[in-house]
C-alpha atoms as a PDB file:
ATOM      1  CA  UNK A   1     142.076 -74.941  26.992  1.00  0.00           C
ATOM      2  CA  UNK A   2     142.499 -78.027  29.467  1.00  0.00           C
ATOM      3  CA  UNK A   3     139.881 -79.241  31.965  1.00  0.00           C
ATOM      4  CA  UNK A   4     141.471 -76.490  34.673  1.00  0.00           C
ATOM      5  CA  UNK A   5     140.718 -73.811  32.638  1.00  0.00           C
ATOM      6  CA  UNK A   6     137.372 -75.209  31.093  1.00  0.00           C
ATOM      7  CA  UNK A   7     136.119 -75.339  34.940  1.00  0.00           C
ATOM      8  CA  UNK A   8     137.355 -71.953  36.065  1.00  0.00           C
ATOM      9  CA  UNK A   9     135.790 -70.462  33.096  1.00  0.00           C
ATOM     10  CA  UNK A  10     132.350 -72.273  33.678  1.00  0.00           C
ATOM     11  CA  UNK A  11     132.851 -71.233  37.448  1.00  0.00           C
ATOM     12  CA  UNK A  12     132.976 -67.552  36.448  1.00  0.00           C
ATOM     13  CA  UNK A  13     130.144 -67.429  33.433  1.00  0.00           C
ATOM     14  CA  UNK A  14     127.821 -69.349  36.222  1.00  0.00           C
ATOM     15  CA  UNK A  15     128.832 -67.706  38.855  1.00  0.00           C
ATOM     16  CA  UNK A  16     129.822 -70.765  41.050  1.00  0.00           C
ATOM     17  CA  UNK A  17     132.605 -71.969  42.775  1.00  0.00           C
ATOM     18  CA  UNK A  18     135.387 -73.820  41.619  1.00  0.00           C
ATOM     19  CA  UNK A  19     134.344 -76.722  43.354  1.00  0.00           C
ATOM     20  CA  UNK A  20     130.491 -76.623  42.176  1.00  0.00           C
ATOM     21  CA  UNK A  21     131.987 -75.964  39.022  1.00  0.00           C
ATOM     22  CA  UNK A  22     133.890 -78.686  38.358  1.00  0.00           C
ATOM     23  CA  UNK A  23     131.178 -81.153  39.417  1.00  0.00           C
ATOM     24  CA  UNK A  24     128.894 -80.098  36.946  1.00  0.00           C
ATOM     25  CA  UNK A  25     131.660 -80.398  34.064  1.00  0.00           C
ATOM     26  CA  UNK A  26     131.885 -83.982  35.315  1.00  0.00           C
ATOM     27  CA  UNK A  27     128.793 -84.815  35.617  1.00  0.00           C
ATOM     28  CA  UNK A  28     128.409 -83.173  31.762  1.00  0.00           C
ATOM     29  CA  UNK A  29     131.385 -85.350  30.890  1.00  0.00           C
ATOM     30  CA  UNK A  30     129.951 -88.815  32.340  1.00  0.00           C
ATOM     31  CA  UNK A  31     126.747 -88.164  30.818  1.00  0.00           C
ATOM     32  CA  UNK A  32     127.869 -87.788  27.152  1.00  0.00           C
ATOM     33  CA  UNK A  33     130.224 -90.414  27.651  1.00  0.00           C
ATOM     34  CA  UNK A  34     127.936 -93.346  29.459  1.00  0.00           C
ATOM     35  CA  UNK A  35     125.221 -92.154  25.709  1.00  0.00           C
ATOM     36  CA  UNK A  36     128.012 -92.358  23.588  1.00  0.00           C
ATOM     37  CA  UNK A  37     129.303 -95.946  25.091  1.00  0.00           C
ATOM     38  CA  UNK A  38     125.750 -96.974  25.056  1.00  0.00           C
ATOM     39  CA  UNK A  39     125.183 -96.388  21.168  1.00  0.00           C
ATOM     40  CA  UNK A  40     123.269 -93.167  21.630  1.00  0.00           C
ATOM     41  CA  UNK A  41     123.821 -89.822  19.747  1.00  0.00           C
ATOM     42  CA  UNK A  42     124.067 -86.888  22.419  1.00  0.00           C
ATOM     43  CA  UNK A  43     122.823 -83.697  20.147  1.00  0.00           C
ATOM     44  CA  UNK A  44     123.558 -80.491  22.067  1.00  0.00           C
ATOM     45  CA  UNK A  45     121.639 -77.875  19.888  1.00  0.00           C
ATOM     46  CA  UNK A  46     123.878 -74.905  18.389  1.00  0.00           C
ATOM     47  CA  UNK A  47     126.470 -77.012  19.730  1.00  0.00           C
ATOM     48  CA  UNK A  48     127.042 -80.607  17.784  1.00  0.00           C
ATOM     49  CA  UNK A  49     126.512 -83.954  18.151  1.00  0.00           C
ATOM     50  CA  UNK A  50     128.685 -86.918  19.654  1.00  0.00           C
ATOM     51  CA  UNK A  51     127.916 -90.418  18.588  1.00  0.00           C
ATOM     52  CA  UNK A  52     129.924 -94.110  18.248  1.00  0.00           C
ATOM     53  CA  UNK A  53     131.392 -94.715  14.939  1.00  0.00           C
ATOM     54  CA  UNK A  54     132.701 -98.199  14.085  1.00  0.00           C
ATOM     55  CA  UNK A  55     136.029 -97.919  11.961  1.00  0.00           C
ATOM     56  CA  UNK A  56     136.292-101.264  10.052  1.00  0.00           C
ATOM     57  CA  UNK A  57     139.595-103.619   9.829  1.00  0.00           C
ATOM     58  CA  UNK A  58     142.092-102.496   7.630  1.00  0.00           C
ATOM     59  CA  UNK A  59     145.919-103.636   6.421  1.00  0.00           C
ATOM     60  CA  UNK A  60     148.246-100.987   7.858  1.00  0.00           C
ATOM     61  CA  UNK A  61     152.246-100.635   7.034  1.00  0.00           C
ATOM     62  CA  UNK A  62     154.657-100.788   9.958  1.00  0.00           C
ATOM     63  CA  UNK A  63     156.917 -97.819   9.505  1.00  0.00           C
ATOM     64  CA  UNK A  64     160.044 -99.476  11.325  1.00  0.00           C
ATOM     65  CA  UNK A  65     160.165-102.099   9.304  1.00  0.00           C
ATOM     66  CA  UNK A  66     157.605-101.666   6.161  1.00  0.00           C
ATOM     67  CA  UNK A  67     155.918-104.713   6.779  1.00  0.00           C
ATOM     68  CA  UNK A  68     152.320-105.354   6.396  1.00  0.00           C
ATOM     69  CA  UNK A  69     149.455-105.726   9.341  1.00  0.00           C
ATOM     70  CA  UNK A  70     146.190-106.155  10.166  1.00  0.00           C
ATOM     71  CA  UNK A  71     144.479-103.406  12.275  1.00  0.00           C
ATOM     72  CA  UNK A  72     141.572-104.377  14.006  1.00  0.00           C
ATOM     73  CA  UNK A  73     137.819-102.998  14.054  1.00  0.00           C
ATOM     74  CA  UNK A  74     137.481-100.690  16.614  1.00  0.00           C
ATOM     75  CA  UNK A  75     134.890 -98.346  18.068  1.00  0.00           C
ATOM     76  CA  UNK A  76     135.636 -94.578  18.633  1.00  0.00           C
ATOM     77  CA  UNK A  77     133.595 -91.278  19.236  1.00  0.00           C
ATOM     78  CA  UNK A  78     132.509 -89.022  16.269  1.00  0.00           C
ATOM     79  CA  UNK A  79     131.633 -84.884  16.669  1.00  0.00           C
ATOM     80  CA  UNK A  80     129.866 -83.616  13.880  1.00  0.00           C
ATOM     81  CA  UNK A  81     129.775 -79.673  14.609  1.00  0.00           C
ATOM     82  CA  UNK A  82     125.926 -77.699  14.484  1.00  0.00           C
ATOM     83  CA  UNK A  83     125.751 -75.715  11.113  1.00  0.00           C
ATOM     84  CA  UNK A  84     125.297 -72.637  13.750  1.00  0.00           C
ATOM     85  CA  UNK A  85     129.103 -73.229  15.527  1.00  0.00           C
ATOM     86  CA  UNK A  86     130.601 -73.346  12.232  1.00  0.00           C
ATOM     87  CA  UNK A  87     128.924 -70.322  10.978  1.00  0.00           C
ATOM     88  CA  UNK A  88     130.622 -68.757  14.229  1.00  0.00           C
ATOM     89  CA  UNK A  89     134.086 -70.346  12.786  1.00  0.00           C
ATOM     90  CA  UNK A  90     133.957 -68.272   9.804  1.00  0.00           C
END
């Protein structure tokens, strides 16, 4: 499912229109993003939570040429699914 589809779905479960629809999934979006940059866990209950994990430096292997390098610390975004949406999984 892309962002087309995620807003035409949420248009018809709501009952709203496309356009109304796709504000609120940005708005949603923006939200959980400006937490997440900010350091805070969003927890969305039966749902998951999204929260800023640092990944540390590391020595990597370039494939083209099997040479050694250094990757740098970064910052990305972690999900950790509820125990209730896996339960739904299986």
């Amino acid at each position: 499912m892309n962002k087309a589809e995620l807003v035409e779905a949420v248009a018809e479960k709501a009952e709203l229109s496309k356009r109304d629809a796709e504000a609120a999934v940005d708005a949603v979006l923006e939200v959980i993003e400006a937490a997440v940059v900010k350091g805070e866990e969003v927890k969305l209950s039966g749902f998951g939570i999204f929260s800023k994990k640092a990944r540390a430096a590391r020595e990597g292997t370039n494939t083209s040429n099997q040479k050694k390098i250094k990757i740098p610390a970064s910052n990305t975004v972690a999900f950790k699914v509820s125990k209730a949406f896996k339960e739904k999984l299986n």
